[in-house]
N, C-alpha and C. Protein backbone atom coordinates (compact mmCIF):
# COMPACT_ATOMS: atom_id res chain seq x y z
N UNK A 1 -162.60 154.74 167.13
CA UNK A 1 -162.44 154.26 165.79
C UNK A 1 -162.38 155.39 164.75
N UNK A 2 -163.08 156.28 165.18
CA UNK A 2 -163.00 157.39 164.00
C UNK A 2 -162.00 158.03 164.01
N UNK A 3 -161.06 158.51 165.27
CA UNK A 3 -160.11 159.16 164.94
C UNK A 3 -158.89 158.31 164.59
N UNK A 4 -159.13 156.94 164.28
CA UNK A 4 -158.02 156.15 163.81
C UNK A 4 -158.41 156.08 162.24
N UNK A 5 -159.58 156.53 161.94
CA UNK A 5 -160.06 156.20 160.24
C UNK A 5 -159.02 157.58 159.83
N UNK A 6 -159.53 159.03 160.60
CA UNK A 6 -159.14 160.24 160.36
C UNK A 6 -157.74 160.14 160.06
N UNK A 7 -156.65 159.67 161.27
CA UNK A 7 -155.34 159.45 161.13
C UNK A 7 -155.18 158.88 159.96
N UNK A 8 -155.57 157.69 159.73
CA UNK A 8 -155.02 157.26 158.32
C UNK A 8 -155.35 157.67 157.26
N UNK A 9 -156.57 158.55 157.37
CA UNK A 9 -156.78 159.24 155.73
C UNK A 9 -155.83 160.04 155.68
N UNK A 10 -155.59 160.85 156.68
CA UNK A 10 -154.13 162.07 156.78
C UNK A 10 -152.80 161.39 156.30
N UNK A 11 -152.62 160.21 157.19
CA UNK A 11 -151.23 159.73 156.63
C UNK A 11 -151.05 159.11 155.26
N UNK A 12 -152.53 158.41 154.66
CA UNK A 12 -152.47 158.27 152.90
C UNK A 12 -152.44 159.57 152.13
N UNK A 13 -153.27 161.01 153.22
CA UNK A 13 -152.99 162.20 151.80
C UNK A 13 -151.21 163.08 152.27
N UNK A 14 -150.83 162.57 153.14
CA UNK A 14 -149.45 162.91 153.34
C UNK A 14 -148.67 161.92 152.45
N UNK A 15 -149.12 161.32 152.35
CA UNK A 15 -148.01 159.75 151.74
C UNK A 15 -147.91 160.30 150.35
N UNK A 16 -149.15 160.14 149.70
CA UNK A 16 -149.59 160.57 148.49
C UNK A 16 -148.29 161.86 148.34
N UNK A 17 -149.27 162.91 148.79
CA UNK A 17 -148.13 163.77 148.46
C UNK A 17 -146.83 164.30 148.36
N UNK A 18 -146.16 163.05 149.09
CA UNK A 18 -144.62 162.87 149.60
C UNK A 18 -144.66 162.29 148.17
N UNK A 19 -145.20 161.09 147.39
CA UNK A 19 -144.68 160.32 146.74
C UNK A 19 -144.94 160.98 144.99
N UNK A 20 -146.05 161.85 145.52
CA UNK A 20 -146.21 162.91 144.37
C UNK A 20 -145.02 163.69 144.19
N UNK A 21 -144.47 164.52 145.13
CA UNK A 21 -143.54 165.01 145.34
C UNK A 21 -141.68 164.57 144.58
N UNK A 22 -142.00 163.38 145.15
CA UNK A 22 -140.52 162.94 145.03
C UNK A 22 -140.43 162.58 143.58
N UNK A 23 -141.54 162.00 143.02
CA UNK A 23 -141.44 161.49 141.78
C UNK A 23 -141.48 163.14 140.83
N UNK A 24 -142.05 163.93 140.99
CA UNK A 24 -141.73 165.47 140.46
C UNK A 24 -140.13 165.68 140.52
N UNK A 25 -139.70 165.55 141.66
CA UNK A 25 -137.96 166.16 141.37
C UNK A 25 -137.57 165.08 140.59
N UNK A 26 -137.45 163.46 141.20
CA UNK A 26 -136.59 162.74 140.51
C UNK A 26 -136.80 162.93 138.93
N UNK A 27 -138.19 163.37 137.95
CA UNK A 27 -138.08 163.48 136.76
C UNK A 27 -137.42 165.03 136.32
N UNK A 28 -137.90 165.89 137.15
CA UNK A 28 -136.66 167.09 137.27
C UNK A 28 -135.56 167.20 137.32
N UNK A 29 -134.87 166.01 138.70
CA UNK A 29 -133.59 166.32 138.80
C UNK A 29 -132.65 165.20 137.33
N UNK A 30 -133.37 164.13 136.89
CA UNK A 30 -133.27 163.85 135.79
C UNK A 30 -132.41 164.25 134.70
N UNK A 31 -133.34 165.22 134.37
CA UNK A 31 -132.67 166.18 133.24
C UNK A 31 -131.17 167.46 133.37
N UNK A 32 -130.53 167.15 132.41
CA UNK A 32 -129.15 167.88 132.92
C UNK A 32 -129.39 168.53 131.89
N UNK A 33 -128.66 170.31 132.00
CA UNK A 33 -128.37 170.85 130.90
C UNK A 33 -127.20 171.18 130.28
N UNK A 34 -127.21 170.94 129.28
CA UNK A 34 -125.78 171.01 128.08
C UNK A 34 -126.06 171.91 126.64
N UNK A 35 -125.20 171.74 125.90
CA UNK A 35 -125.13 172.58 124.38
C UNK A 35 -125.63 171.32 123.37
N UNK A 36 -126.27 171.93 122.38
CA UNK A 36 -126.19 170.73 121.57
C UNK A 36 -125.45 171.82 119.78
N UNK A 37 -125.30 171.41 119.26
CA UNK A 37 -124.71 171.29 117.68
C UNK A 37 -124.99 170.40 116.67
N UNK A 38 -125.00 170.09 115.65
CA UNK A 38 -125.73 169.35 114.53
C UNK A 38 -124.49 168.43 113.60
N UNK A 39 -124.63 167.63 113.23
CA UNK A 39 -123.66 166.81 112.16
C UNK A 39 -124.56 166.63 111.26
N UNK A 40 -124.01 165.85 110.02
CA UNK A 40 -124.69 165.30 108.97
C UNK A 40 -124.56 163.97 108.79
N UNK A 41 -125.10 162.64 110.04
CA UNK A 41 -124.69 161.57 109.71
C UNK A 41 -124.49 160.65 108.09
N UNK A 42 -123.27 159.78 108.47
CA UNK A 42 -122.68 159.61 107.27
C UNK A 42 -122.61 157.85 107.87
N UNK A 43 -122.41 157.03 106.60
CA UNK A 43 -122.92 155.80 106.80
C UNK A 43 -121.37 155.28 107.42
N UNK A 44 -120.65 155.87 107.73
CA UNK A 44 -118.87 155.15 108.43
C UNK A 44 -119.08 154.75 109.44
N UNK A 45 -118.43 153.82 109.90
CA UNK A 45 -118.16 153.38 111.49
C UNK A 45 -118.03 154.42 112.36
N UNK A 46 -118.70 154.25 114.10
CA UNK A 46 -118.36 154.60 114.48
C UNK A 46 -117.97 153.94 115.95
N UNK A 47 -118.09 155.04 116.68
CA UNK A 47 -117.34 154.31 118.19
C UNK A 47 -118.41 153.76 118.80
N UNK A 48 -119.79 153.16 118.71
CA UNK A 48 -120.66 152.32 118.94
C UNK A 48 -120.55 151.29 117.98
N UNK A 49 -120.05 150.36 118.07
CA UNK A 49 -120.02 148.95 116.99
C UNK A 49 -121.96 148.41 116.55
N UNK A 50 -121.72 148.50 115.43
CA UNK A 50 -123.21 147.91 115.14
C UNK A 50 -123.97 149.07 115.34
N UNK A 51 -124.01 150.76 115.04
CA UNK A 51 -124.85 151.06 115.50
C UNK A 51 -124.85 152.55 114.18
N UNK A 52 -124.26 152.07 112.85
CA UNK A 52 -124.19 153.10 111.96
C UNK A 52 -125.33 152.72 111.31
N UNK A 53 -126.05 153.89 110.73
CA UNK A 53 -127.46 153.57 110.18
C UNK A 53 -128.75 153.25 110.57
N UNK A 54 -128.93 154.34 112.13
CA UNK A 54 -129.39 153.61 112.59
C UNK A 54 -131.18 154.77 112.69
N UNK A 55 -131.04 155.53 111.56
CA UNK A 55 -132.07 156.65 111.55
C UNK A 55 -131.28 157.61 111.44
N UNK A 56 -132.79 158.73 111.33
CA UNK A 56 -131.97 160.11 111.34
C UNK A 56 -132.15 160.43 112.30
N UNK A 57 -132.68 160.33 113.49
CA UNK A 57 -132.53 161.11 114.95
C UNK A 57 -131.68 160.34 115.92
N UNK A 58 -130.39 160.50 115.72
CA UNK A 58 -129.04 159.84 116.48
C UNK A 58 -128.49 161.43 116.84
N UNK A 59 -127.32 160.81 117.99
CA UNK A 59 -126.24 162.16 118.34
C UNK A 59 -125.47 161.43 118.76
N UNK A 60 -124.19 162.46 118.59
CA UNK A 60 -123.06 161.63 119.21
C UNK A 60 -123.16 162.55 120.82
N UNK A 61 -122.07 162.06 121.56
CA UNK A 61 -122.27 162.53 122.94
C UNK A 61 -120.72 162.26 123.41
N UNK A 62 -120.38 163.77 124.31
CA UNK A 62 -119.39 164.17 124.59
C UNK A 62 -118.82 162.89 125.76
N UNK A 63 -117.47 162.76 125.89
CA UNK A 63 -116.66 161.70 126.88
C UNK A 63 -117.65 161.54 128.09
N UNK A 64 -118.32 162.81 128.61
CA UNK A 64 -118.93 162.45 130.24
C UNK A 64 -119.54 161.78 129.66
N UNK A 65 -121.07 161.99 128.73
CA UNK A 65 -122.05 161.42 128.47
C UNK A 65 -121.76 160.45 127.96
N UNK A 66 -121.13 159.91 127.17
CA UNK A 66 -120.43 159.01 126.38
C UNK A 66 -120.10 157.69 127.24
N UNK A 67 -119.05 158.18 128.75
CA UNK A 67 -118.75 157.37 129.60
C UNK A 67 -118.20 155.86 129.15
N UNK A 68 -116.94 156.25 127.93
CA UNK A 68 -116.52 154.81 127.56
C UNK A 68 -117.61 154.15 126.68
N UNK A 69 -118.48 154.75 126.19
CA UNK A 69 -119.26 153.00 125.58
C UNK A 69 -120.48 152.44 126.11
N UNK A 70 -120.87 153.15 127.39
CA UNK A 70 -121.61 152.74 127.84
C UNK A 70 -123.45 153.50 127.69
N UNK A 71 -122.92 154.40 126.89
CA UNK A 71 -124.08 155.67 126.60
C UNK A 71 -124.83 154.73 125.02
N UNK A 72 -123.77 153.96 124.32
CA UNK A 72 -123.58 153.47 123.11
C UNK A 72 -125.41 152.98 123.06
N UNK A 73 -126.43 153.27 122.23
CA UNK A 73 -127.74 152.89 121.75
C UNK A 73 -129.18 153.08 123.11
N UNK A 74 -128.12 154.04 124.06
CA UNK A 74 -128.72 154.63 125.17
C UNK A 74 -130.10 155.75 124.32
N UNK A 75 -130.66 155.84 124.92
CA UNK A 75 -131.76 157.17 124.07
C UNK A 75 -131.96 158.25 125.45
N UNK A 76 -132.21 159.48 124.62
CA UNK A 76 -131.87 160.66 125.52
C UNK A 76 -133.19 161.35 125.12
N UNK A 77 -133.86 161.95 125.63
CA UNK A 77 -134.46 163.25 125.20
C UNK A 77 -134.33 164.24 125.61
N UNK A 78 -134.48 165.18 124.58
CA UNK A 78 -133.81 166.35 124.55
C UNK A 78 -134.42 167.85 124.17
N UNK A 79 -134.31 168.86 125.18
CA UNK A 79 -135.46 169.67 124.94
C UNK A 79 -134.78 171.06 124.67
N UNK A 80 -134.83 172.11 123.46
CA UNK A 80 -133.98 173.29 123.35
C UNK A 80 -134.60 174.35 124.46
N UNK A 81 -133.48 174.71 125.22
CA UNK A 81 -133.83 176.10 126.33
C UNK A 81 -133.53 177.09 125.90
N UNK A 82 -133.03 177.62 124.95
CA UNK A 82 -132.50 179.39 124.56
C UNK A 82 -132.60 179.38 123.50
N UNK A 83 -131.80 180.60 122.87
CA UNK A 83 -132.16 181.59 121.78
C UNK A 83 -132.07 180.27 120.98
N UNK A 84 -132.77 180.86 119.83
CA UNK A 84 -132.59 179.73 118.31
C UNK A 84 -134.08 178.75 118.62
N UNK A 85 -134.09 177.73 119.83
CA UNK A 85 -135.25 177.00 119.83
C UNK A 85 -136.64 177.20 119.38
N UNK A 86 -137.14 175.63 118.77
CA UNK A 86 -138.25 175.98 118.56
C UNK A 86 -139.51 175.29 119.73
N UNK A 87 -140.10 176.53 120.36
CA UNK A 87 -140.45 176.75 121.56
C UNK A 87 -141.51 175.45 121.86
N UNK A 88 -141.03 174.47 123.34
CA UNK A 88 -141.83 173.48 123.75
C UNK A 88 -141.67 172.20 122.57
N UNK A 89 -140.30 172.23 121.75
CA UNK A 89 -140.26 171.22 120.99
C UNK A 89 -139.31 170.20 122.10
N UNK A 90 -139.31 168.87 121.81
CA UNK A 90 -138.71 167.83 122.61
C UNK A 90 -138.36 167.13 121.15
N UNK A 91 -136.86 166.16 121.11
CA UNK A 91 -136.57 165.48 120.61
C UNK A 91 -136.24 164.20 121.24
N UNK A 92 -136.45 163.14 120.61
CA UNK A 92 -135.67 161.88 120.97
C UNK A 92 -134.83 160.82 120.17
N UNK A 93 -133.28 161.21 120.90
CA UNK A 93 -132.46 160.68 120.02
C UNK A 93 -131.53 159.30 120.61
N UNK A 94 -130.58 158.49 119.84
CA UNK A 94 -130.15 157.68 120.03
C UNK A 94 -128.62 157.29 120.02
N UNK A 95 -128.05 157.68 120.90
CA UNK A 95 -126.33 157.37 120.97
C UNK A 95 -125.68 156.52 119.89
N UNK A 96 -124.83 157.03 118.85
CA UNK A 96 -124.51 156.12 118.27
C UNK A 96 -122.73 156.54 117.99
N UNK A 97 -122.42 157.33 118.75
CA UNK A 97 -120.72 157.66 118.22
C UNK A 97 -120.96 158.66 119.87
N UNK A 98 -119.42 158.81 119.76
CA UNK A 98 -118.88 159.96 120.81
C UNK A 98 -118.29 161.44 119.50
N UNK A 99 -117.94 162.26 120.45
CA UNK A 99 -117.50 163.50 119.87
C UNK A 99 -116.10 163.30 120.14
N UNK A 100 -115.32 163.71 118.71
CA UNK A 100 -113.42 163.59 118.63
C UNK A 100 -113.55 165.26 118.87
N UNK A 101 -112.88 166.25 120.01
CA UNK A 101 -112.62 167.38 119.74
C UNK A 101 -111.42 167.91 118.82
N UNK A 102 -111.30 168.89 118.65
CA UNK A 102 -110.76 169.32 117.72
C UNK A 102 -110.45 171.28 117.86
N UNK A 103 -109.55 171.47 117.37
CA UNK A 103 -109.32 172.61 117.50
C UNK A 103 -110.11 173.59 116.75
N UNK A 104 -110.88 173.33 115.43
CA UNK A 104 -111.96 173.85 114.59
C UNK A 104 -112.91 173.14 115.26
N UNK A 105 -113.39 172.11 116.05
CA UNK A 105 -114.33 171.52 116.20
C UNK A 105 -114.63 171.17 117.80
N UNK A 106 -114.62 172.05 118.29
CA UNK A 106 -114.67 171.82 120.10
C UNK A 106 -116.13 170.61 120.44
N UNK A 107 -116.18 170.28 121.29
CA UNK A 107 -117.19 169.01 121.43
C UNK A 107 -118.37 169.74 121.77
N UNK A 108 -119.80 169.40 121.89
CA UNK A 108 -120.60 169.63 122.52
C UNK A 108 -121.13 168.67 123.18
N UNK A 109 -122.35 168.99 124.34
CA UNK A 109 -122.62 167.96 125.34
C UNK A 109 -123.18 166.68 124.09
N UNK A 110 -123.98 167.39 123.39
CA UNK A 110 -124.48 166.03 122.20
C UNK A 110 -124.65 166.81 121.02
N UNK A 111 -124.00 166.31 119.82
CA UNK A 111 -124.41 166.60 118.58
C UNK A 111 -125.38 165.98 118.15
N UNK A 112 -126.23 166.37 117.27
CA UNK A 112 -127.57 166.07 116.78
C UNK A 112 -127.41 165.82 115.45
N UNK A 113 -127.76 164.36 114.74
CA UNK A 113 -128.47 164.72 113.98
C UNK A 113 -129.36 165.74 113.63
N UNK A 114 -128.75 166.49 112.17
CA UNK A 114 -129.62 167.45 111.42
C UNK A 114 -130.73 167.09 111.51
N UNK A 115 -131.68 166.34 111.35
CA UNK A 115 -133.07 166.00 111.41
C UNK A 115 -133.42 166.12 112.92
N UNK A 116 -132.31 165.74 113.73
CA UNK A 116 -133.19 165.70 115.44
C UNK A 116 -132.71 167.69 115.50
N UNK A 117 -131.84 168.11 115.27
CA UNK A 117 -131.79 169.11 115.56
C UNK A 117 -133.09 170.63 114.84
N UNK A 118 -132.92 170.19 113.77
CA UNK A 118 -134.21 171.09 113.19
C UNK A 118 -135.35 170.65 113.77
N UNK A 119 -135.51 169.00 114.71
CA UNK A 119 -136.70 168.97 114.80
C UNK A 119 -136.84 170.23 116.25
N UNK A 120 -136.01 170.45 116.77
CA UNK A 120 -135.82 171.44 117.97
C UNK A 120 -135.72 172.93 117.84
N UNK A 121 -134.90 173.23 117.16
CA UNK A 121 -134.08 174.49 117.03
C UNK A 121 -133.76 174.94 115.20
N UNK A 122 -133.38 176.23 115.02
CA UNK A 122 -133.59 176.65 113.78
C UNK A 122 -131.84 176.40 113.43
N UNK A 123 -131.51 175.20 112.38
CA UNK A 123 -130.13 175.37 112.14
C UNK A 123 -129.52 176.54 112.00
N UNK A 124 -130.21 177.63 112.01
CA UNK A 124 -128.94 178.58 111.30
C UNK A 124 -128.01 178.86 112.50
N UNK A 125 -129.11 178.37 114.06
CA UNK A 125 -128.58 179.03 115.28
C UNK A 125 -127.11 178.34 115.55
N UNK A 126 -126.66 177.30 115.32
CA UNK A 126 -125.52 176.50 115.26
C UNK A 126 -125.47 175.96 116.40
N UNK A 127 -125.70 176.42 117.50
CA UNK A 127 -125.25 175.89 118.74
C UNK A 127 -126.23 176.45 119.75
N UNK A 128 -127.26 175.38 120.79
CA UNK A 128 -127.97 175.77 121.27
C UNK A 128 -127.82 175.14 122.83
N UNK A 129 -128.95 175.99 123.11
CA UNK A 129 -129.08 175.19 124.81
C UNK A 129 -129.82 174.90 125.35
N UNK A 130 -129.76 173.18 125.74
CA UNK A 130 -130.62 172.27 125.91
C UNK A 130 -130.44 171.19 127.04
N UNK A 131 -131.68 170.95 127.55
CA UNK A 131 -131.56 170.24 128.69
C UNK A 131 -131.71 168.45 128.10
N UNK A 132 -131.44 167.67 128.48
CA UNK A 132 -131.32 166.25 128.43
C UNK A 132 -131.55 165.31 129.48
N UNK A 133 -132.30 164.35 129.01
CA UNK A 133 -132.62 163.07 130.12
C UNK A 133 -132.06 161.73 129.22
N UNK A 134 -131.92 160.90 130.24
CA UNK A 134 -132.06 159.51 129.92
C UNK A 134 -133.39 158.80 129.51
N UNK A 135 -133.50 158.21 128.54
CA UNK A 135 -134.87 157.39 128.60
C UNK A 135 -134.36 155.69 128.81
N UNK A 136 -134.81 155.69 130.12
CA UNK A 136 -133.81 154.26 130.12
C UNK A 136 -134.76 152.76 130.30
């Protein structure tokens, strides 16, 4: 009997730690990294119907992220990795438009609201680099 108690304490602190484990990457592998950039939301329509005005910590988000419409009042958080950031800050923002590129205006993975972006990074940096999750 005892070495059947022993076995199973081993296979609950193996289990454990498998399930410790997996849940560590899946919130790791989670997060993707991209650029972010800043707008100045403005009260116009956009390519999320119903979703202008909806705070100041919104971003729009490039075609992948975007994915048609389906990113539309999705929430992301978002954490600055390089130069410019302000260090161990996290934002959380809310899909409300996609990015139109442009020849003055190339897309980034998500533009930020000015307010979500200062809450991260120092505007003057213009363009930073930042990792992103889903909060779903």
């Amino acid at each position: 009997m005892a070495m059947k108690s022993i076995n199973s304490r081993s296979l609950s602190a193996a289990a454990a730690v498998s399930l410790i484990c997996a849940l560590l990457l899946a919130d790791f592998a989670a997060a993707d990294p991209g650029t972010a950039g800043f707008f100045v939301p403005r009260s116009a329509a956009t390519a999320c119907p119903g979703r202008k005005g909806l705070g100041k910590l919104v971003a729009a988000a490039d075609i992948l992220v975007f994915r048609g419409g389906k990113a539309c009042g999705q929430r992301f958080e978002v954490t600055c990795t390089g130069a410019g950031c302000k260090k161990g800050k996290k934002v959380v923002v809310q899909i409300v438009d996609t990015c139109s590129p442009s020849k003055k205006n190339p897309c980034q993975t998500l533009t930020l609201s000015r307010d979500a972006f200062a809450a991260i990074a120092n505007p003057n940096a213009g363009v930073v680099s930042v990792n992103f999750k889903s909060l779903k």
